[in-house]
C-alpha atoms as a PDB file:
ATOM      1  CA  UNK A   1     -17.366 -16.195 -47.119  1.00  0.00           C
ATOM      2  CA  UNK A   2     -16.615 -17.454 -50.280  1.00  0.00           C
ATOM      3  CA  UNK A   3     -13.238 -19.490 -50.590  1.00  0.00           C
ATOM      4  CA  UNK A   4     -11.490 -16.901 -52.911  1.00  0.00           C
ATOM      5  CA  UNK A   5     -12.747 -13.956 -50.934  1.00  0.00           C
ATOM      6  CA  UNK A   6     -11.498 -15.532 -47.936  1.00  0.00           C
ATOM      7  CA  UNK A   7      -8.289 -16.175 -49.671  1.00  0.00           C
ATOM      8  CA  UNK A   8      -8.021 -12.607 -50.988  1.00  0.00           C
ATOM      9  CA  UNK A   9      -8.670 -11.561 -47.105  1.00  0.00           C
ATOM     10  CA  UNK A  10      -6.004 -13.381 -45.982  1.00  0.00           C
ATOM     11  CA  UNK A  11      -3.494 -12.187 -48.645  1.00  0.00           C
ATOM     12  CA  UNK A  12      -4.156  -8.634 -47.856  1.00  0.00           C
ATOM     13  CA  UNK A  13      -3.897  -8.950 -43.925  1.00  0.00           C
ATOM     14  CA  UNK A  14      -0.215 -11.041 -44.882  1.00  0.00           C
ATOM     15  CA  UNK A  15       0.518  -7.888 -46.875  1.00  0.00           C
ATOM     16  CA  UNK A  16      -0.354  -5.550 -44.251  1.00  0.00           C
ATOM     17  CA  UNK A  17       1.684  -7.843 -41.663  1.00  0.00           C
ATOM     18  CA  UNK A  18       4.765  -8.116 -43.453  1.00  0.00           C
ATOM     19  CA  UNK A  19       4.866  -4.084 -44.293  1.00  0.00           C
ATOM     20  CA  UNK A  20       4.145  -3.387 -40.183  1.00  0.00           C
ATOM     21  CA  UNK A  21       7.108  -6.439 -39.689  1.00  0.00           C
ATOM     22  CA  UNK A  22       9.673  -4.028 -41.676  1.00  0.00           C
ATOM     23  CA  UNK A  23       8.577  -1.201 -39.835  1.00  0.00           C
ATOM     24  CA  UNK A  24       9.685  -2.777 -36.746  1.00  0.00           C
ATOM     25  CA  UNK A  25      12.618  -4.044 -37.925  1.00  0.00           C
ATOM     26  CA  UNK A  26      13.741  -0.448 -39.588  1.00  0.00           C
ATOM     27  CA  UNK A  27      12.916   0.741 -36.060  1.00  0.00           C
ATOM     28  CA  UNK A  28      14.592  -1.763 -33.660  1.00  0.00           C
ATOM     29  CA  UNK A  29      17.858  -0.830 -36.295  1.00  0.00           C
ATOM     30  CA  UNK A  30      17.665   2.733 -35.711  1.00  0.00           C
ATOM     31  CA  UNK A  31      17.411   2.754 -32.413  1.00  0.00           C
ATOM     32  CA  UNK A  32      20.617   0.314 -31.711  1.00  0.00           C
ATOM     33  CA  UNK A  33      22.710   2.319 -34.047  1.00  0.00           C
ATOM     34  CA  UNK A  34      21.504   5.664 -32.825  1.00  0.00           C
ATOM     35  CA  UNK A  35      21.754   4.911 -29.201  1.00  0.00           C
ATOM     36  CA  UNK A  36      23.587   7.896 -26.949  1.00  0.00           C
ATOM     37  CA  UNK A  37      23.367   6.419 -23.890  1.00  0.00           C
ATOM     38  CA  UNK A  38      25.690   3.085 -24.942  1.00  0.00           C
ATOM     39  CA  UNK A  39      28.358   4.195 -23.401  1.00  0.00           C
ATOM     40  CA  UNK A  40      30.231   3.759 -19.814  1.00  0.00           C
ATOM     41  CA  UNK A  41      28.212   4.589 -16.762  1.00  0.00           C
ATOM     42  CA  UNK A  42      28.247   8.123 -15.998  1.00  0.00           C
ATOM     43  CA  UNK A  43      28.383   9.571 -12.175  1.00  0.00           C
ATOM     44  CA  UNK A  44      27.817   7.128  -9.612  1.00  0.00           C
ATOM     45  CA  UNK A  45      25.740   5.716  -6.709  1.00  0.00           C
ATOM     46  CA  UNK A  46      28.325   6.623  -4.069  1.00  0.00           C
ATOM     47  CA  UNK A  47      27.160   5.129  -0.512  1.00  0.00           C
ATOM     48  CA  UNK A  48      23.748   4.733  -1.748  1.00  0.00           C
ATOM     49  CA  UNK A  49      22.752   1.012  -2.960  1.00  0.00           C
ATOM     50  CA  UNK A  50      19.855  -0.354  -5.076  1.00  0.00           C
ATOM     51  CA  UNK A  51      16.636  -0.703  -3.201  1.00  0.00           C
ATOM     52  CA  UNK A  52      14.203  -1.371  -6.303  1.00  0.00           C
ATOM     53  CA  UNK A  53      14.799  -1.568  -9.911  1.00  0.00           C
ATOM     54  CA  UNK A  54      12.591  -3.724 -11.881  1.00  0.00           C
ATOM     55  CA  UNK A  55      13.044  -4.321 -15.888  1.00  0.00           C
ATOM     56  CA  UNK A  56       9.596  -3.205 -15.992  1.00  0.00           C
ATOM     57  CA  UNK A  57       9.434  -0.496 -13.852  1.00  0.00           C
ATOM     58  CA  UNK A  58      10.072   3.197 -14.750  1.00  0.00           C
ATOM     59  CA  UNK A  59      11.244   4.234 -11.369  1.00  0.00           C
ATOM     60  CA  UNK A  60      14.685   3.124  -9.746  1.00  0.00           C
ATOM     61  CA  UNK A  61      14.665   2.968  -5.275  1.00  0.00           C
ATOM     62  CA  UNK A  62      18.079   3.716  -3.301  1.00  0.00           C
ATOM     63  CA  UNK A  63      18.760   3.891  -0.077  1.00  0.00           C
ATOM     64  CA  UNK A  64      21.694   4.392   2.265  1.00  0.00           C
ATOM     65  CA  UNK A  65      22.265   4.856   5.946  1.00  0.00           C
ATOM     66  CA  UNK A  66      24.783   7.072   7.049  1.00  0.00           C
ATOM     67  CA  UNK A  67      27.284   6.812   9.686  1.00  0.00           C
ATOM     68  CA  UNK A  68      25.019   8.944  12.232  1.00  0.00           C
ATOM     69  CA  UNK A  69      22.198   5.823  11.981  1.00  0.00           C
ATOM     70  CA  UNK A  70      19.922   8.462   9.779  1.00  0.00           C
ATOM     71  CA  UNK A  71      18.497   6.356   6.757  1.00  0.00           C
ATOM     72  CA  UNK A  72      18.569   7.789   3.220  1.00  0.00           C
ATOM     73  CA  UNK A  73      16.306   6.984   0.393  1.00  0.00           C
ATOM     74  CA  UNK A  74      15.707   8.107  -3.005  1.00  0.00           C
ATOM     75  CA  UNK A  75      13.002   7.269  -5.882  1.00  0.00           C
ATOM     76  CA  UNK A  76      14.025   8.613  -9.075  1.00  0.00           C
ATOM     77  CA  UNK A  77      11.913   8.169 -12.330  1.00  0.00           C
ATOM     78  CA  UNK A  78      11.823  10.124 -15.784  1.00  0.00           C
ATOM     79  CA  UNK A  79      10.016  13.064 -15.927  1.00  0.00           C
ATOM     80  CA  UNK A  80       7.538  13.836 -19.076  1.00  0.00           C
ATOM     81  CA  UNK A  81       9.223  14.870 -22.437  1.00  0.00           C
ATOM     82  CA  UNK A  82      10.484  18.559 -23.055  1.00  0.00           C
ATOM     83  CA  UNK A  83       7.789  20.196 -25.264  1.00  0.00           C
ATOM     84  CA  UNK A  84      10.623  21.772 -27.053  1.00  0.00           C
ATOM     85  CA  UNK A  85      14.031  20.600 -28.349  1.00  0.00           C
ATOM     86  CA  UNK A  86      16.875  21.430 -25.965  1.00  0.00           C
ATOM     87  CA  UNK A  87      20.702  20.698 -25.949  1.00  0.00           C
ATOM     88  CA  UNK A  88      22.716  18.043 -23.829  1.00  0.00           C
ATOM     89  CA  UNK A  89      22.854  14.325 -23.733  1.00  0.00           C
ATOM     90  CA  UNK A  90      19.401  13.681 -21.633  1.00  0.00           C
ATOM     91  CA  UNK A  91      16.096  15.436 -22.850  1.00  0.00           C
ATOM     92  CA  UNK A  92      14.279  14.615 -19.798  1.00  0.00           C
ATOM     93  CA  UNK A  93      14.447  15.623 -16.520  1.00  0.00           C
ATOM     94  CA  UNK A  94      14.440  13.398 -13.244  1.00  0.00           C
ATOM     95  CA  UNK A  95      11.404  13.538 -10.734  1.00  0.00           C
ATOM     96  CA  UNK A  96      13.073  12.421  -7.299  1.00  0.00           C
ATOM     97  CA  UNK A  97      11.606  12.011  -3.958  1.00  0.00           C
ATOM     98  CA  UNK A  98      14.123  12.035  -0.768  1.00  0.00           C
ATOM     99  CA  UNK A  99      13.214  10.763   2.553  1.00  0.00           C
ATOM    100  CA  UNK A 100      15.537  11.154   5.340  1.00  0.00           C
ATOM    101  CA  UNK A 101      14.432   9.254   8.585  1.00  0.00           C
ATOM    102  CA  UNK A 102      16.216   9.362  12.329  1.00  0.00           C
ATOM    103  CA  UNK A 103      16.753   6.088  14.033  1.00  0.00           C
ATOM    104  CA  UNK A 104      14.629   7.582  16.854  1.00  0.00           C
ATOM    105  CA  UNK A 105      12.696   9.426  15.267  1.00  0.00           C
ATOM    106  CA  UNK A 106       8.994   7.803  13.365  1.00  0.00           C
ATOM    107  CA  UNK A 107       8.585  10.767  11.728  1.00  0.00           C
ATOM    108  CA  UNK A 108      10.201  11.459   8.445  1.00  0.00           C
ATOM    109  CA  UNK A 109      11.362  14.551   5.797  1.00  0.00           C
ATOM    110  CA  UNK A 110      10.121  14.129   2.943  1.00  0.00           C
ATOM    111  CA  UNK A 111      11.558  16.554  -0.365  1.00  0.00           C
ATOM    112  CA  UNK A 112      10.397  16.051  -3.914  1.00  0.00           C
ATOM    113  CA  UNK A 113      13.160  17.485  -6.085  1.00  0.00           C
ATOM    114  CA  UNK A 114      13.560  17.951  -9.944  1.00  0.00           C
ATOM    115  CA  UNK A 115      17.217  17.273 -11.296  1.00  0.00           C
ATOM    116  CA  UNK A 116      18.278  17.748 -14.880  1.00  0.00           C
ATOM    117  CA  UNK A 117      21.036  18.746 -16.364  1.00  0.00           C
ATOM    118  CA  UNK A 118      22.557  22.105 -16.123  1.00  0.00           C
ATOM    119  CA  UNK A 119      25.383  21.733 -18.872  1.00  0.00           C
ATOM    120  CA  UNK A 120      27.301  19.314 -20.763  1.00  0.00           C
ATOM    121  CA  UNK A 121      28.833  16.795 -17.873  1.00  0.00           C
ATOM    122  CA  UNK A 122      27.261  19.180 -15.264  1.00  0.00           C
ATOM    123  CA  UNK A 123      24.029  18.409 -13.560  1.00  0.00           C
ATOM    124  CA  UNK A 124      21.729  20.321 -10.988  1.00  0.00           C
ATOM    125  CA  UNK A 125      18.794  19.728  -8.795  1.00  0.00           C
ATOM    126  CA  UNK A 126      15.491  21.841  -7.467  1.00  0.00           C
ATOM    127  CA  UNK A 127      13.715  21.180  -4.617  1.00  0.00           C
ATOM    128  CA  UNK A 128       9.740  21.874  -5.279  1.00  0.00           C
ATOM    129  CA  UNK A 129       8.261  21.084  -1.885  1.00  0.00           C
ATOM    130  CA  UNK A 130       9.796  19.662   1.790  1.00  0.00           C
ATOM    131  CA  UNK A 131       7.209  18.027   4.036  1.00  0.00           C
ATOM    132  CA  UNK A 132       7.683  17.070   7.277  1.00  0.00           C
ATOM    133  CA  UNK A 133       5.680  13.524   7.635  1.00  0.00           C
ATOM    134  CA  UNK A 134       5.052  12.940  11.779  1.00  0.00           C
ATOM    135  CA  UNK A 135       5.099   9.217  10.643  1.00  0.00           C
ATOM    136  CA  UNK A 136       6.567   7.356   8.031  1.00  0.00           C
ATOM    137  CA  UNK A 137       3.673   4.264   8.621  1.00  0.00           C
ATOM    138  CA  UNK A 138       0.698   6.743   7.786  1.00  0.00           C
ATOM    139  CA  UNK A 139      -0.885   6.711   5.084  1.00  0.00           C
ATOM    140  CA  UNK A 140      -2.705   9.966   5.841  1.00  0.00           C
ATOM    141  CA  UNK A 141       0.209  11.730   6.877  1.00  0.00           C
ATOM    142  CA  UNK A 142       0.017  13.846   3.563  1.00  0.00           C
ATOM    143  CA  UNK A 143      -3.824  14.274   3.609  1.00  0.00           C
ATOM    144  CA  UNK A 144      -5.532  17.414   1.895  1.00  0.00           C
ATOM    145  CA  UNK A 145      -6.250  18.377   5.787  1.00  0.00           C
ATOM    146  CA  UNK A 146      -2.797  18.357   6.567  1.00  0.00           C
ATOM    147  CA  UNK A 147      -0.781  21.778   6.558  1.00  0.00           C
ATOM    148  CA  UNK A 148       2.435  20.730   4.200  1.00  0.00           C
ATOM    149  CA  UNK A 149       4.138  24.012   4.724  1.00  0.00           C
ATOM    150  CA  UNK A 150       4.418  26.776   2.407  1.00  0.00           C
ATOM    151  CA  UNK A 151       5.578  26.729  -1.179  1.00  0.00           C
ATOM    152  CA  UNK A 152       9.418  25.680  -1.085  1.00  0.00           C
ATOM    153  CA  UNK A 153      10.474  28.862  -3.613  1.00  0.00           C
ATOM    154  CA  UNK A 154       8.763  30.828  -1.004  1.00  0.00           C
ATOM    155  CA  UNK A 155      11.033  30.212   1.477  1.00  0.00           C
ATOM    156  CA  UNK A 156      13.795  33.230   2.627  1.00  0.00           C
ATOM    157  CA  UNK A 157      16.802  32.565   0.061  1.00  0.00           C
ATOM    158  CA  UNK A 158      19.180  31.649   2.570  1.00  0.00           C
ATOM    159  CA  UNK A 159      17.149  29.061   4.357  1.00  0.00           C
ATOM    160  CA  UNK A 160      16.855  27.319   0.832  1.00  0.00           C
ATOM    161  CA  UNK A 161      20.044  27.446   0.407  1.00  0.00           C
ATOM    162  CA  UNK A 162      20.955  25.378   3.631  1.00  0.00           C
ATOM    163  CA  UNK A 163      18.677  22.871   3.002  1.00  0.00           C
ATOM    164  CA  UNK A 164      19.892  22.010  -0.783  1.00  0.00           C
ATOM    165  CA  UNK A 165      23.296  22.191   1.503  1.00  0.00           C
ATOM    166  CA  UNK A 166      21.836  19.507   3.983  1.00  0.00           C
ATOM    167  CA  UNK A 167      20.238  17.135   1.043  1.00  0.00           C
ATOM    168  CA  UNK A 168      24.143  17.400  -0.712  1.00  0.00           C
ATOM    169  CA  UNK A 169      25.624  16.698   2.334  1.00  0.00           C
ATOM    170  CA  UNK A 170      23.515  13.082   2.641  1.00  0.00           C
ATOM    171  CA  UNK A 171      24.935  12.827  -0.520  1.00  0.00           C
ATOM    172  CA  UNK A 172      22.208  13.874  -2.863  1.00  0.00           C
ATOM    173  CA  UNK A 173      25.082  15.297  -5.069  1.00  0.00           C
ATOM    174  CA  UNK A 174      26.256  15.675  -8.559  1.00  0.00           C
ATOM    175  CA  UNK A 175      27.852  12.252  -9.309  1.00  0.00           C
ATOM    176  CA  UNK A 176      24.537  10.869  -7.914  1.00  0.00           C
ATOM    177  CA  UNK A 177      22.243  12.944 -10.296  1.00  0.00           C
ATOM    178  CA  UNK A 178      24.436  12.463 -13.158  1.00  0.00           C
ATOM    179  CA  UNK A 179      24.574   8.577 -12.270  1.00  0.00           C
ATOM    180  CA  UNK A 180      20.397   8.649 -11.965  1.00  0.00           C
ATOM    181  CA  UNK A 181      20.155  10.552 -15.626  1.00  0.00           C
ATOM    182  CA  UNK A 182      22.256   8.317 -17.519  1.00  0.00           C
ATOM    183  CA  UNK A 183      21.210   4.817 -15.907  1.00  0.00           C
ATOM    184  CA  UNK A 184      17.066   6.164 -16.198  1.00  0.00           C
ATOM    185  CA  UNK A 185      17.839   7.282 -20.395  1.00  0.00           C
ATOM    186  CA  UNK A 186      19.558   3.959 -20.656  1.00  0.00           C
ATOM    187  CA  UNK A 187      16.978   1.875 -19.194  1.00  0.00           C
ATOM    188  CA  UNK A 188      14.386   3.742 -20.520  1.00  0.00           C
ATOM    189  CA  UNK A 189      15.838   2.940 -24.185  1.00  0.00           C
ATOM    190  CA  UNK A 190      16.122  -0.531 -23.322  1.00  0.00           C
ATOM    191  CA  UNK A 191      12.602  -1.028 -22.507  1.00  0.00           C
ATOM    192  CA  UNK A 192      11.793   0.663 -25.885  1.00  0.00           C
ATOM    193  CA  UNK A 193      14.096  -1.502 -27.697  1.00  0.00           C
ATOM    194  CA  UNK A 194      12.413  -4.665 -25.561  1.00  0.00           C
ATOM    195  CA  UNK A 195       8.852  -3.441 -26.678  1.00  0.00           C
ATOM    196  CA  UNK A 196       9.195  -3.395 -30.211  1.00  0.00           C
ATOM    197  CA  UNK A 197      10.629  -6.634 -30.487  1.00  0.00           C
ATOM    198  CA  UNK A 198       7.754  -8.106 -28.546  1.00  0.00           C
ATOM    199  CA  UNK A 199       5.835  -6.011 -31.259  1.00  0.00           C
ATOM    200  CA  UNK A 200       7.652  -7.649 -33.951  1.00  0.00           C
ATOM    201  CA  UNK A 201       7.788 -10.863 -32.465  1.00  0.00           C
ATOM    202  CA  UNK A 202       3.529 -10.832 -32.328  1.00  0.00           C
ATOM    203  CA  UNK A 203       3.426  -9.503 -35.445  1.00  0.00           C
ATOM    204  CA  UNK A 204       5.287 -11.847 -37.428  1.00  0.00           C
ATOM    205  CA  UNK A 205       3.457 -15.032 -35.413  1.00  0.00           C
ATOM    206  CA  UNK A 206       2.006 -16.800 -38.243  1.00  0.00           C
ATOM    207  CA  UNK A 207      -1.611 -17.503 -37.942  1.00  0.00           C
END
């Protein structure tokens, strides 16, 4: 390549750099001065403590055990983006799993909830499906051969009711789902925040 071509090349791609720099830059600034979720921790972890939270991670791990000897644990992660605008402080929903294990006992419930929030300061939980898991060390404990039981909703009304009652009263409540919903928003934003500056930081490596 000629010396002035190659020149002209490299001009353009500095050009191209430097508009895709202040893109990033206009970006990182919008999203630090438009940030909800800056403010004090909302809800809280109660009994439960942290298990597993990685910077890098999108899921969060707690576990407690309760005065009976029963152990509690919860993984919590965002759940995909609303397809259409709603109201409230979080957009997205929580995907939680809750395992609740006997000290005597190797087998293991297992109920995969969906919490959100129900109105401003207010938040709620679903359970989708409860499994009962004859061990918590198999790995083909949830198998496609496996009968899981029947379709949560389908449940009589009342016995739903009672089990929602029993996961509250292990203290999968409303301070912890509020807690989980602001701390996964928050670190979620973080790790946005994080990735464009290791976009900008790349980007404005000089050659």
């Amino acid at each position: 390549m000629p010396p002035k071509v190659k020149n002209l090349v490299k001009g353009l791609r500095a050009v191209q750099d430097l508009e895709l720099l202040k893109v990033f830059e206009s970006e990182i600034a919008f999203e630090l001065s438009n940030n909800p979720f800056q403010v004090d921790q909302l809800g809280s972890l109660g009994d439960f403590l942290v298990d597993w939270d990685s910077p890098h991670s999108k899921d969060v791990v707690l576990r407690k055990r309760c005065n009976s000897g029963e152990e509690v644990a919860v993984s919590a992660v965002l759940g995909p983006p609303p397809t259409s605008e709603r109201g409230g402080k979080f957009p997205r929903d929580i995907l939680m799993n809750v395992f609740i294990k006997k000290p005597t006992l190797s087998s293991m419930l297992q109920f995969n909830c969906q919490a959100f929030e129900e109105s401003i300061d207010k938040s709620n939980f679903d359970i989708k499906t409860a499994y009962y898991l004859p061990s918590s060390s198999s790995s083909t404990c949830l198998g496609s051969s496996i009968y899981r039981g029947p379709q949560f909703s389908e449940l009589d009304p009342d016995l739903q009711d009672s089990i929602k009652q029993y996961l509250i009263a292990k203290g999968i409540g409303e301070n912890l789902i509020m807690f989980l919903l602001h701390y996964l928003h928050k670190r979620e934003q973080e790790q946005y925040v994080n990735w464009l500056r290791k976009g900008k930081s790349f980007v404005s490596e000089s050659e």
